[in-house]
PDB file of N, CA and C in Angstrom:
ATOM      1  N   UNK A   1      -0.599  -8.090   7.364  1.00  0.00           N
ATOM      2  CA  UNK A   1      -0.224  -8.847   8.542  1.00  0.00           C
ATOM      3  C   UNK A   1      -1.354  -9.828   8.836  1.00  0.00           C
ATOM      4  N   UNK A   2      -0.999 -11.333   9.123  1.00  0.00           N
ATOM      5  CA  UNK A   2      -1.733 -12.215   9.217  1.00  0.00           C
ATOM      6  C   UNK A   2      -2.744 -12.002  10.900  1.00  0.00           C
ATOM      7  N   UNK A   3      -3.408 -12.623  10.968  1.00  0.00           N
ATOM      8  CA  UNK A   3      -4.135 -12.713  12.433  1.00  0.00           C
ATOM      9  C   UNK A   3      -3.429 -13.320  13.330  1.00  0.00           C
ATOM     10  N   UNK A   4      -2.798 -14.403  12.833  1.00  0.00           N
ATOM     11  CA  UNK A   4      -2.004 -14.558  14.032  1.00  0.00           C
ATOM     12  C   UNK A   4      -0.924 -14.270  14.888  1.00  0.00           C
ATOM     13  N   UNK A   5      -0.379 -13.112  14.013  1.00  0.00           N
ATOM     14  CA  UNK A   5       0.891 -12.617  13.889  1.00  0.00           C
ATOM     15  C   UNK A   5       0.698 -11.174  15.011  1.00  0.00           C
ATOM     16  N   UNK A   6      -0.332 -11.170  14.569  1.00  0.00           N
ATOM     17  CA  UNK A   6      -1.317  -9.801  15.061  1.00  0.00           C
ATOM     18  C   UNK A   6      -1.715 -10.066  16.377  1.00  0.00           C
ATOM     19  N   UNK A   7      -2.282 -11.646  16.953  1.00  0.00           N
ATOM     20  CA  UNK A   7      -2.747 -12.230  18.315  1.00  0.00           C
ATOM     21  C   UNK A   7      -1.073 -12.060  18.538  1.00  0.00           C
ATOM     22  N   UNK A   8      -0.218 -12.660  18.298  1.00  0.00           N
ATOM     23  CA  UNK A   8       1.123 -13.130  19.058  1.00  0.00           C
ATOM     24  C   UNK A   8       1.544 -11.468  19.969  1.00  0.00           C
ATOM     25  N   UNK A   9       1.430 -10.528  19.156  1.00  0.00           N
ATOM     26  CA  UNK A   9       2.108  -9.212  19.059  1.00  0.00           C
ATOM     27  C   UNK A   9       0.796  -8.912  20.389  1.00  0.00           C
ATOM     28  N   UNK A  10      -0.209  -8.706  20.058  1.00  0.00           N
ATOM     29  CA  UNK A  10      -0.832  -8.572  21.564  1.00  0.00           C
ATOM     30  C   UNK A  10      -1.124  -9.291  22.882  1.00  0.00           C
ATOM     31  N   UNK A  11      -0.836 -10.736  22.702  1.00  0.00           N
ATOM     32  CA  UNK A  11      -0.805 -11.314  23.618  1.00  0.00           C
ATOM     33  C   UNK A  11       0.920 -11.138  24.465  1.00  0.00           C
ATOM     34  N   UNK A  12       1.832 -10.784  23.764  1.00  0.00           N
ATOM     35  CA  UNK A  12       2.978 -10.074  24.178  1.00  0.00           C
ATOM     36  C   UNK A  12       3.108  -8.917  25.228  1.00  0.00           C
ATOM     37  N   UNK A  13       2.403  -8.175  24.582  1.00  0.00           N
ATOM     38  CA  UNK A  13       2.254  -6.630  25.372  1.00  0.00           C
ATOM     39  C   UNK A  13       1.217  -6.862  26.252  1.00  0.00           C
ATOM     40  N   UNK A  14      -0.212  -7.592  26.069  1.00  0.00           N
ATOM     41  CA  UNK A  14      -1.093  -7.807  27.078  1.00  0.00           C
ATOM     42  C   UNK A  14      -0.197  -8.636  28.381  1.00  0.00           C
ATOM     43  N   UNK A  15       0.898  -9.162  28.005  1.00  0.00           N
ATOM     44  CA  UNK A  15       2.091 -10.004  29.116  1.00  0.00           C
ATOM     45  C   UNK A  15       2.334  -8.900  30.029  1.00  0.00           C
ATOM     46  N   UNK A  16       3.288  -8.152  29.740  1.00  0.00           N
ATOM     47  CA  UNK A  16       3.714  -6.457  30.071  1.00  0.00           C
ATOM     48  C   UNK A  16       2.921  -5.539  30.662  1.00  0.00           C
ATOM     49  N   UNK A  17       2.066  -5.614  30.047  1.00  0.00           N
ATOM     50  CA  UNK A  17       1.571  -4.828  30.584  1.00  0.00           C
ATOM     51  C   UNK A  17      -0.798  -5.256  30.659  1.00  0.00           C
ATOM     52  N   UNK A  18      -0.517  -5.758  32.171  1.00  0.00           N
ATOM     53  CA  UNK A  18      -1.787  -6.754  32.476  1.00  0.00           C
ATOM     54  C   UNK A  18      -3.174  -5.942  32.460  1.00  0.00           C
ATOM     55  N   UNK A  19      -3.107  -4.421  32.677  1.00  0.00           N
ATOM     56  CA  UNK A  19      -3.845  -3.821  32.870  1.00  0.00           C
ATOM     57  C   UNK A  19      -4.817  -2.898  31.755  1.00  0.00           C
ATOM     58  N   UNK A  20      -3.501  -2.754  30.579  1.00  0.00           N
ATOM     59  CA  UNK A  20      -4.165  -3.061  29.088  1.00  0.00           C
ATOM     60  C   UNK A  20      -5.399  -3.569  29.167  1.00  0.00           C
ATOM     61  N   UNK A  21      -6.011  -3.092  28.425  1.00  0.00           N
ATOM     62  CA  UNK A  21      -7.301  -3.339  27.756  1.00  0.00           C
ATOM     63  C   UNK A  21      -7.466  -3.898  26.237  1.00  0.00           C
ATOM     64  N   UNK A  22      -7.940  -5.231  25.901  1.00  0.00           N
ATOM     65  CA  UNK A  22      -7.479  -6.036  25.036  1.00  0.00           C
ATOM     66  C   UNK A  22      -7.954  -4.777  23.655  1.00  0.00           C
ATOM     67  N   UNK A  23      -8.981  -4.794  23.608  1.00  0.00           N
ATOM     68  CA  UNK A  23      -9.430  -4.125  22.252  1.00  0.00           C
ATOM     69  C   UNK A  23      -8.745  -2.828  22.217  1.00  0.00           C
ATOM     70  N   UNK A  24      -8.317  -1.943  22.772  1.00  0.00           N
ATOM     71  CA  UNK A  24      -7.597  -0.771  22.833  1.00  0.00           C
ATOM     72  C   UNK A  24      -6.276  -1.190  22.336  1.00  0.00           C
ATOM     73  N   UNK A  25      -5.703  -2.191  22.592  1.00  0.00           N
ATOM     74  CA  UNK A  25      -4.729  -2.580  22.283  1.00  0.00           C
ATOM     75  C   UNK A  25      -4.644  -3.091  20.378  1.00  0.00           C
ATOM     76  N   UNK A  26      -5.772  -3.896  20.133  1.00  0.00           N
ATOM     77  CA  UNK A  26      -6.248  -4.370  18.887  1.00  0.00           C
ATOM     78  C   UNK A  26      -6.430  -3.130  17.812  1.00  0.00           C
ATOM     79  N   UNK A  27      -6.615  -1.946  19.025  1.00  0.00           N
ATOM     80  CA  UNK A  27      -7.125  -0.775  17.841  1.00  0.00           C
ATOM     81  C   UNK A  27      -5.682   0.103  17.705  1.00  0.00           C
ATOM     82  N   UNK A  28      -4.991   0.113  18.908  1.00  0.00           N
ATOM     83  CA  UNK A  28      -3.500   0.520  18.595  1.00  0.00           C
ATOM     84  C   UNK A  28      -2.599   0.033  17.232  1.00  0.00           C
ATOM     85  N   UNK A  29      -2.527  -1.133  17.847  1.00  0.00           N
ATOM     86  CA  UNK A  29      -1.852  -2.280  16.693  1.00  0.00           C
ATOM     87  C   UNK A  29      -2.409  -2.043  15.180  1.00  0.00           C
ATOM     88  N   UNK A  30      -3.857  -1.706  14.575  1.00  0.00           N
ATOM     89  CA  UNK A  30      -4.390  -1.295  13.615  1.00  0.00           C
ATOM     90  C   UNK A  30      -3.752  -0.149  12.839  1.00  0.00           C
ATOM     91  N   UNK A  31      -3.888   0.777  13.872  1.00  0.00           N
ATOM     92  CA  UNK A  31      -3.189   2.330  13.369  1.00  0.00           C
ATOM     93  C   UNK A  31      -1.868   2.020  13.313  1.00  0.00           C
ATOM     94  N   UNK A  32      -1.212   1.353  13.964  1.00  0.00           N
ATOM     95  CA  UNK A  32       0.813   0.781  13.694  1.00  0.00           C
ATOM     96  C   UNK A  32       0.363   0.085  12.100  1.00  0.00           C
ATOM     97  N   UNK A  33      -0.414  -0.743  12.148  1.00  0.00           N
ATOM     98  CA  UNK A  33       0.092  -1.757  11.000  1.00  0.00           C
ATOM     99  C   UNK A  33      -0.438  -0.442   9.789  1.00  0.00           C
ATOM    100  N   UNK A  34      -1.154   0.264   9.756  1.00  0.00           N
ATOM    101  CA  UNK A  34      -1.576   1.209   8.679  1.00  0.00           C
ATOM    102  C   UNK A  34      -0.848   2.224   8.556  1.00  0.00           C
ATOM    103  N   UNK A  35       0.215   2.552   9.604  1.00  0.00           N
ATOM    104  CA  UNK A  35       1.288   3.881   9.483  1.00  0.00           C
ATOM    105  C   UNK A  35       2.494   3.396   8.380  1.00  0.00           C
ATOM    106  N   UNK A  36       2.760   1.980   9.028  1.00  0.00           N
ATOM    107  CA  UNK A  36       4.049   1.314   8.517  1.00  0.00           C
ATOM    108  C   UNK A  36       3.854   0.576   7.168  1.00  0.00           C
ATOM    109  N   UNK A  37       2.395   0.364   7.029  1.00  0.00           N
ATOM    110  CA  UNK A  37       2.214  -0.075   5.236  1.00  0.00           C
ATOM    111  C   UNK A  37       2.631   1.462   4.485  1.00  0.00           C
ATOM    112  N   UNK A  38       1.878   2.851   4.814  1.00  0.00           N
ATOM    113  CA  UNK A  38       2.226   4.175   4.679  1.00  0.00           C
ATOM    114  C   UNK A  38       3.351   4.609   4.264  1.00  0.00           C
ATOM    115  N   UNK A  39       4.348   3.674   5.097  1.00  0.00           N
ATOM    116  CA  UNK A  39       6.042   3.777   4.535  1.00  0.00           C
ATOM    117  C   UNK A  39       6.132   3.096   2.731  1.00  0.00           C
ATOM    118  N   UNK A  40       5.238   2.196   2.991  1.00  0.00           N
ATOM    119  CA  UNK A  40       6.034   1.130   1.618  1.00  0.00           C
ATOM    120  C   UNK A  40       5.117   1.693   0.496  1.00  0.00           C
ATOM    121  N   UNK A  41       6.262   3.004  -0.039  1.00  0.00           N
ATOM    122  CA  UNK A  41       5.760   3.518  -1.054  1.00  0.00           C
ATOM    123  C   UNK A  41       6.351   2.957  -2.455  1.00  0.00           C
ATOM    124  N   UNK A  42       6.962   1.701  -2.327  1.00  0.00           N
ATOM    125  CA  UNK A  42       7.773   1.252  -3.287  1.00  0.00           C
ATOM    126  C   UNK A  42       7.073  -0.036  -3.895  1.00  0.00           C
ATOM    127  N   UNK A  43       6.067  -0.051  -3.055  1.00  0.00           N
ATOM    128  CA  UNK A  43       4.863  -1.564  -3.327  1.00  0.00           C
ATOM    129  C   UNK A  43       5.216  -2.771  -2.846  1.00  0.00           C
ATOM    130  N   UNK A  44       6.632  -3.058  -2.377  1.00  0.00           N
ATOM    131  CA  UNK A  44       7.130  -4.269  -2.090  1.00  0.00           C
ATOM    132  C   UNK A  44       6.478  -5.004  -1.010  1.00  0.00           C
ATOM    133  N   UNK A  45       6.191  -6.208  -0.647  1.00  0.00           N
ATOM    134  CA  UNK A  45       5.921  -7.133  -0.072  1.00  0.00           C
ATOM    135  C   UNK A  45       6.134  -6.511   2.043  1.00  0.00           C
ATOM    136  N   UNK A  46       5.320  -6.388   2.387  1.00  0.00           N
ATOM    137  CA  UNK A  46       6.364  -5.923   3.555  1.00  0.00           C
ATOM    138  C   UNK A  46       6.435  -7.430   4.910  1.00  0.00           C
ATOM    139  N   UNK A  47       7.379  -7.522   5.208  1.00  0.00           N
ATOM    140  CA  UNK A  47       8.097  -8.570   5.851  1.00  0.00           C
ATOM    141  C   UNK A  47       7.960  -8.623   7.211  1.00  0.00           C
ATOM    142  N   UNK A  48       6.332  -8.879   7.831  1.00  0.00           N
ATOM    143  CA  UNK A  48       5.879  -8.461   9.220  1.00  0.00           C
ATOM    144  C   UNK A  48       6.553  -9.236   9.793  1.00  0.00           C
ATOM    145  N   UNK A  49       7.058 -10.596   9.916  1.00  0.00           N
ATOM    146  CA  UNK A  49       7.728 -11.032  10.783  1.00  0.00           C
ATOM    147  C   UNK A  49       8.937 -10.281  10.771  1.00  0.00           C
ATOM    148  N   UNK A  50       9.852  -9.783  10.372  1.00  0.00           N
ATOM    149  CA  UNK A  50      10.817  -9.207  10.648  1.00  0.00           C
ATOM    150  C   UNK A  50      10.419  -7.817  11.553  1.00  0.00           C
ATOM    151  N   UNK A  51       9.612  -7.022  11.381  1.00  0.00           N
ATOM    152  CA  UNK A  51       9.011  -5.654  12.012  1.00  0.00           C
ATOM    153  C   UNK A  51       8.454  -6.197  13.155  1.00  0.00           C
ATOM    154  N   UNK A  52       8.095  -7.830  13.384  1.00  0.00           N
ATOM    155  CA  UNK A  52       7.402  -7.764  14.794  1.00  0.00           C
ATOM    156  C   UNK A  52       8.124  -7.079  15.778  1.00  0.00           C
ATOM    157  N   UNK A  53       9.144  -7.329  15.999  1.00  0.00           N
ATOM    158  CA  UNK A  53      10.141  -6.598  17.230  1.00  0.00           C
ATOM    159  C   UNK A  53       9.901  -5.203  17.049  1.00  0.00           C
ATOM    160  N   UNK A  54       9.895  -4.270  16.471  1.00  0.00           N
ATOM    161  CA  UNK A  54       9.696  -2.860  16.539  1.00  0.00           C
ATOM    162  C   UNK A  54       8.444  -2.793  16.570  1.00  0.00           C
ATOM    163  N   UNK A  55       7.348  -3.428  15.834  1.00  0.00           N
ATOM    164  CA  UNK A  55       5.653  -3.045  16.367  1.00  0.00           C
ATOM    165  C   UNK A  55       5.594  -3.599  17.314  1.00  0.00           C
ATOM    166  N   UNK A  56       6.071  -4.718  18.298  1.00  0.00           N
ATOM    167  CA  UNK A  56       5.867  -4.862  19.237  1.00  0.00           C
ATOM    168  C   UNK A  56       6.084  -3.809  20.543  1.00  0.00           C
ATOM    169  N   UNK A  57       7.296  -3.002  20.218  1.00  0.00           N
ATOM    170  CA  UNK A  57       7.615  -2.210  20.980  1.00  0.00           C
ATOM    171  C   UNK A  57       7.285  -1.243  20.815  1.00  0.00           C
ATOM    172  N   UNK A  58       6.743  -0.673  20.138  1.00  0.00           N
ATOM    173  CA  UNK A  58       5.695   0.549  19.719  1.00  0.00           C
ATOM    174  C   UNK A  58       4.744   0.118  20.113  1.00  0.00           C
ATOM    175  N   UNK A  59       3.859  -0.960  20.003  1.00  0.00           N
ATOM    176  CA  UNK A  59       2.706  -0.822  20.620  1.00  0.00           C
ATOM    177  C   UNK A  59       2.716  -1.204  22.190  1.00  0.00           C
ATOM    178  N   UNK A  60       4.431  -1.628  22.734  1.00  0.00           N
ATOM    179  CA  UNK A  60       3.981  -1.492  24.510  1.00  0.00           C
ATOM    180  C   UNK A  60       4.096  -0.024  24.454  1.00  0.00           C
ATOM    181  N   UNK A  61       5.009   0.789  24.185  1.00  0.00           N
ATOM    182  CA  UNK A  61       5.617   2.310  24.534  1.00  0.00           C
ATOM    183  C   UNK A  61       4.040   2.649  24.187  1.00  0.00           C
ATOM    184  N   UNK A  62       3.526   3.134  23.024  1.00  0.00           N
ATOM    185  CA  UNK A  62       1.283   3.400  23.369  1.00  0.00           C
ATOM    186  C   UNK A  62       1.059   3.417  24.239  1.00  0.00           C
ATOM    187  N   UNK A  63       0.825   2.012  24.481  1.00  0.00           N
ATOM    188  CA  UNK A  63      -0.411   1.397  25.444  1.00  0.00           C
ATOM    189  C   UNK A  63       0.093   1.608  26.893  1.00  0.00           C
ATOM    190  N   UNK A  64       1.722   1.880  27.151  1.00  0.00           N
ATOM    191  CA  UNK A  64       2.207   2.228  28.154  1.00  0.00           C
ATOM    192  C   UNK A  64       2.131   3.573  28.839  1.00  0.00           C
ATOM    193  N   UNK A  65       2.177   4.387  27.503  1.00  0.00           N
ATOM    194  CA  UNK A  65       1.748   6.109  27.920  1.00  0.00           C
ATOM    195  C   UNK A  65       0.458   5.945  27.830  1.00  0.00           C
ATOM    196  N   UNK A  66      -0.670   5.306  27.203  1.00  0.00           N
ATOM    197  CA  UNK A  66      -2.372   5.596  27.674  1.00  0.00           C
ATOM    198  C   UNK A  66      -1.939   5.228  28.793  1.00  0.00           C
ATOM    199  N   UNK A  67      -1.907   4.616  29.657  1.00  0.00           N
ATOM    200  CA  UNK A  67      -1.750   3.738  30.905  1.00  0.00           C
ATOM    201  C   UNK A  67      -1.295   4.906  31.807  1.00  0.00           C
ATOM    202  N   UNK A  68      -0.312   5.926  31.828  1.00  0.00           N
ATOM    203  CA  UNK A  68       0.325   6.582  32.676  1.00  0.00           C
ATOM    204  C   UNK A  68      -0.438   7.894  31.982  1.00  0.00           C
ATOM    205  N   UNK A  69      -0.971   8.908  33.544  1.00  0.00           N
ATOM    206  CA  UNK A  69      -1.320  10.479  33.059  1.00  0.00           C
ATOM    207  C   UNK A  69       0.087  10.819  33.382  1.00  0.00           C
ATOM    208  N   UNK A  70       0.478  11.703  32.432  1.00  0.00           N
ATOM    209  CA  UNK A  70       1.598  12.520  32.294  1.00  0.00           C
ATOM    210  C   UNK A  70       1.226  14.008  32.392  1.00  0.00           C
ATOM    211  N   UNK A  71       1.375  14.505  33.727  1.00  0.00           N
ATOM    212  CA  UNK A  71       1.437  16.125  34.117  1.00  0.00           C
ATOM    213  C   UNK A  71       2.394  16.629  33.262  1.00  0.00           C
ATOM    214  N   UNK A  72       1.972  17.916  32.320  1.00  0.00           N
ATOM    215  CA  UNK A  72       2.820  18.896  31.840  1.00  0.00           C
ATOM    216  C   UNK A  72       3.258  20.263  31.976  1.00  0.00           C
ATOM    217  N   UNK A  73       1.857  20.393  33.161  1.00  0.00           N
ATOM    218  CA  UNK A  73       2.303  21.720  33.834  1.00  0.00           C
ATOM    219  C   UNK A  73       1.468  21.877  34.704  1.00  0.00           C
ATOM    220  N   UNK A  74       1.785  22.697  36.013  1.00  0.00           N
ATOM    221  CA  UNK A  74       0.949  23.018  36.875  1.00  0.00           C
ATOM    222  C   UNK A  74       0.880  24.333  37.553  1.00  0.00           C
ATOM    223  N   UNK A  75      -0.085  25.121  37.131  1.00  0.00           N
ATOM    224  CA  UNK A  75      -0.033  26.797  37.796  1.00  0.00           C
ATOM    225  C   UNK A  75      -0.680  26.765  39.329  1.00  0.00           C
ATOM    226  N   UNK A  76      -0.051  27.555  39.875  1.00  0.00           N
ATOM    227  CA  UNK A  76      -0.874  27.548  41.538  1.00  0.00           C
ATOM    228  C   UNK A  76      -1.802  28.923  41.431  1.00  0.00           C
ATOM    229  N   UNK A  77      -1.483  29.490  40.685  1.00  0.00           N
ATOM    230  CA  UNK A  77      -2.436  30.426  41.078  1.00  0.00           C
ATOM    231  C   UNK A  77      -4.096  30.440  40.780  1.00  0.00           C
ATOM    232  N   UNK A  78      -4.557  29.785  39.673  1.00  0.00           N
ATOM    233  CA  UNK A  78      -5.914  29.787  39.563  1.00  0.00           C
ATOM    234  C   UNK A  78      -6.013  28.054  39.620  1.00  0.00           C
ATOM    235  N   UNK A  79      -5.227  27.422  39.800  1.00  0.00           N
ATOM    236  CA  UNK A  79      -4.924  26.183  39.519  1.00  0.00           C
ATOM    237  C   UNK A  79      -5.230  25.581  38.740  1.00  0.00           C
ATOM    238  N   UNK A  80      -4.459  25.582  37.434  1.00  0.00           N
ATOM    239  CA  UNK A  80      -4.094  25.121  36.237  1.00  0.00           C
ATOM    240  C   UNK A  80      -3.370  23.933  36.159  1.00  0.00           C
ATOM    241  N   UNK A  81      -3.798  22.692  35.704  1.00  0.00           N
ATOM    242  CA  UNK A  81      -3.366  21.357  35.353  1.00  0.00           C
ATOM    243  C   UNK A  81      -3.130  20.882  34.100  1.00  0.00           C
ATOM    244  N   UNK A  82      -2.437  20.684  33.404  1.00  0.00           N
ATOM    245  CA  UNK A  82      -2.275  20.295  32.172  1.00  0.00           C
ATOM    246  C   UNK A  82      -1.737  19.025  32.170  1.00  0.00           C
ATOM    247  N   UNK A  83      -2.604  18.058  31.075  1.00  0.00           N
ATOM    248  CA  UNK A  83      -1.535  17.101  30.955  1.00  0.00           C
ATOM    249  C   UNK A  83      -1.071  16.826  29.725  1.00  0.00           C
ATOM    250  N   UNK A  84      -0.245  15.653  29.741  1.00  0.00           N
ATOM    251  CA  UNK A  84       0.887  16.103  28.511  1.00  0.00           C
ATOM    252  C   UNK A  84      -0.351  15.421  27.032  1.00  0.00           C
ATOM    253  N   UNK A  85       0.156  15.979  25.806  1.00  0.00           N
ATOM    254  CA  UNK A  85      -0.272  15.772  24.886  1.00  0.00           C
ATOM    255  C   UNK A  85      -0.052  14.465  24.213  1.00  0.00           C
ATOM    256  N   UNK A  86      -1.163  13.602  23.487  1.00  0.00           N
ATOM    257  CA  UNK A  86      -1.073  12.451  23.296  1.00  0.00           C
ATOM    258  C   UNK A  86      -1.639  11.931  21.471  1.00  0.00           C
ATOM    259  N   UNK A  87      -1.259  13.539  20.969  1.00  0.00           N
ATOM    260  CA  UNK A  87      -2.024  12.927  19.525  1.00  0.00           C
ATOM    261  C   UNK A  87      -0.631  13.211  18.828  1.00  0.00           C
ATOM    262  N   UNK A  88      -0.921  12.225  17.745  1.00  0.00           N
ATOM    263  CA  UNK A  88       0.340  11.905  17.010  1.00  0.00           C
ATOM    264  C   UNK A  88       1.455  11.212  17.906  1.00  0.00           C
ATOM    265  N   UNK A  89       0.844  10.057  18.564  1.00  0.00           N
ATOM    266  CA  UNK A  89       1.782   9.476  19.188  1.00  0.00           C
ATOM    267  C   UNK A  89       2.141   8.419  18.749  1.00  0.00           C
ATOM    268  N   UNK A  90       1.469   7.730  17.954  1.00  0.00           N
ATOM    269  CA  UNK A  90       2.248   6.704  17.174  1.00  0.00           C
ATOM    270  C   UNK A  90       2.855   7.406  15.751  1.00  0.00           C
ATOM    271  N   UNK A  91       2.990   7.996  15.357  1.00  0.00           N
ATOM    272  CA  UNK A  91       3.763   8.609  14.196  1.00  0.00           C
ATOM    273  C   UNK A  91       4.893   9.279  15.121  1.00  0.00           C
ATOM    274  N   UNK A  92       4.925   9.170  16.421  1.00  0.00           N
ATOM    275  CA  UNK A  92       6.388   9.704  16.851  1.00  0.00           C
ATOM    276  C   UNK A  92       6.997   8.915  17.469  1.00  0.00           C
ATOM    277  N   UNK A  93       6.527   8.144  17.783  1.00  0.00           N
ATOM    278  CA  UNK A  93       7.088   6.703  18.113  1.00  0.00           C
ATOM    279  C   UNK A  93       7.742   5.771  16.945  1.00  0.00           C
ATOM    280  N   UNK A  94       7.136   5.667  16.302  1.00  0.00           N
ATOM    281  CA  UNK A  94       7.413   5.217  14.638  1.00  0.00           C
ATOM    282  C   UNK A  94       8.302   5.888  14.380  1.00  0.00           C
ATOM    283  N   UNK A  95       8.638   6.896  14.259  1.00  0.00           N
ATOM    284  CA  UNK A  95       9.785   8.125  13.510  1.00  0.00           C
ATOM    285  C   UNK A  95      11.329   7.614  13.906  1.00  0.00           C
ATOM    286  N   UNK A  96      11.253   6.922  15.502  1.00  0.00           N
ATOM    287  CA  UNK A  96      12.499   6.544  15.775  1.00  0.00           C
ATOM    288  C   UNK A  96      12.774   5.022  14.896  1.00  0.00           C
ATOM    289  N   UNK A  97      12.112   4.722  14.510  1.00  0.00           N
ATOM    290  CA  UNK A  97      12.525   3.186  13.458  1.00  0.00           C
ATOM    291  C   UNK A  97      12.249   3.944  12.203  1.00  0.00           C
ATOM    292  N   UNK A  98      11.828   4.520  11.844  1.00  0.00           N
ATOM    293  CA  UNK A  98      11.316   4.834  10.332  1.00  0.00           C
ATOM    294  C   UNK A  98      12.355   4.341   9.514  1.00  0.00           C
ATOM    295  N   UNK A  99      13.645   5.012   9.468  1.00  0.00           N
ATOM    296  CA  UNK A  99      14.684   4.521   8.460  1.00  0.00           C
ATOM    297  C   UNK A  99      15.071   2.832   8.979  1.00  0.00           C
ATOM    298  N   UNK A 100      14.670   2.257   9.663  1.00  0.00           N
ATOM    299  CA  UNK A 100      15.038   0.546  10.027  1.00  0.00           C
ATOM    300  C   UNK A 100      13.592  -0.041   9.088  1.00  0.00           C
ATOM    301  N   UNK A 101      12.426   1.157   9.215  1.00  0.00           N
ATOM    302  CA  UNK A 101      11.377   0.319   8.467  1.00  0.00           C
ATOM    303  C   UNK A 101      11.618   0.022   7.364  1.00  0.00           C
ATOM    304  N   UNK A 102      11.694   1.408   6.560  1.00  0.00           N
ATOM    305  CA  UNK A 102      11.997   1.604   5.313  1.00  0.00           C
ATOM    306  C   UNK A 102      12.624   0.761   4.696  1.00  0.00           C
ATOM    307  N   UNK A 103      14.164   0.412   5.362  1.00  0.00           N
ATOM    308  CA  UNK A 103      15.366  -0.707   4.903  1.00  0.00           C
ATOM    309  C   UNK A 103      14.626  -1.719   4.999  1.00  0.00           C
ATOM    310  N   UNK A 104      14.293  -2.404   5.868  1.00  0.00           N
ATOM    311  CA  UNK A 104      13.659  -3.677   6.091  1.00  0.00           C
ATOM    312  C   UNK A 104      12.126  -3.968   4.573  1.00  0.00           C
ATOM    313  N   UNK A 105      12.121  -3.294   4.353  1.00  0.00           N
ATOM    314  CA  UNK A 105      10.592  -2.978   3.265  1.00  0.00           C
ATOM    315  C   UNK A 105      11.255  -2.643   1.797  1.00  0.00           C
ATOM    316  N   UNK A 106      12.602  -1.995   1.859  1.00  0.00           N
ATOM    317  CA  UNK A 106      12.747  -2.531   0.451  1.00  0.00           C
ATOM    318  C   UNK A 106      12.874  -0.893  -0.004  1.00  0.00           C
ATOM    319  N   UNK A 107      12.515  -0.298   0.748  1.00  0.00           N
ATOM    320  CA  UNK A 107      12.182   1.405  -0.048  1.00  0.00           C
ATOM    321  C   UNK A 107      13.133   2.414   0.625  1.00  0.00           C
ATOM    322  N   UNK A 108      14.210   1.920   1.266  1.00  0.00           N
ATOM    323  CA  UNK A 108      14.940   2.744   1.862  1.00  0.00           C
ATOM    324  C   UNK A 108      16.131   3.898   1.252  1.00  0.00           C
ATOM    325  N   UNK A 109      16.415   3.446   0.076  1.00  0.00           N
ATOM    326  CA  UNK A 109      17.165   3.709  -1.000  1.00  0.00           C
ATOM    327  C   UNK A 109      16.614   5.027  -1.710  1.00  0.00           C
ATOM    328  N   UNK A 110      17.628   5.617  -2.455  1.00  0.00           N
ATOM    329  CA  UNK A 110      16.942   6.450  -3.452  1.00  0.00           C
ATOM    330  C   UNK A 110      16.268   5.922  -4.780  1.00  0.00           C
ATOM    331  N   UNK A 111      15.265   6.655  -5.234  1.00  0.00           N
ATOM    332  CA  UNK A 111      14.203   6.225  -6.449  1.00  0.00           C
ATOM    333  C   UNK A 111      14.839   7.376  -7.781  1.00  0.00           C
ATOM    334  N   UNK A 112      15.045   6.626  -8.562  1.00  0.00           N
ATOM    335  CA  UNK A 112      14.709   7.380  -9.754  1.00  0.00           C
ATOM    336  C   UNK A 112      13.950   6.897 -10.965  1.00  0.00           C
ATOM    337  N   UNK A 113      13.734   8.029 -10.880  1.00  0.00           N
ATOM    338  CA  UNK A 113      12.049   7.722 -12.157  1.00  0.00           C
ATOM    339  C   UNK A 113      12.093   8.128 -13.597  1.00  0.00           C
TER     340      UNK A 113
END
């Protein structure tokens, strides 16, 4: 993915959401563009302008849950706070496009070897 392609996609979500933090955002977008090369196990060319719309929206849905604490439980008796869990969150975010990536990249198909 080119640099500028990469500025467009964060100056997008930095739109959305103002309170983002630019480099957090730069380092989000990093781990997206390295999950979704991860897919293209077929070597083909992958076609970032077409994926901007889904990394774009993966990286607001991120940067939108860092942004919000999410309570996951709360005990009254010794008072216990939990909040919700946040690792592996771009590989589950990703999971809902995975088969749109795949197609779009060329490797969606079955392989035989």
């Amino acid at each position: 993915m080119d640099d500028s392609l990469k500025e467009k996609i964060i100056a997008s979500v930095s739109a959305q959401l103002p309170d983002a933090n630019k480099e957090r955002l730069e380092t989000l977008l990093e781990l997206i563009v390295l999950e979704v090369e991860s897919y293209n196990t077929c070597g083909n060319d992958v076609p970032w302008e077409k994926l901007q719309g889904v990394i774009t929206e993966v990286l607001y849905q991120s940067a939108n849950d860092e942004l919000k604490t999410v309570v996951a439980s709360v005990k009254r008796g010794d008072t216990t706070i939990s909040y919700a869990s946040k690792t592996s969150m771009i590989q589950g975010l990703l999971v809902n496009y995975l088969d749109l990536i795949k197609r779009t990249i060329g490797c969606g198909g079955l392989e035989f070897f």
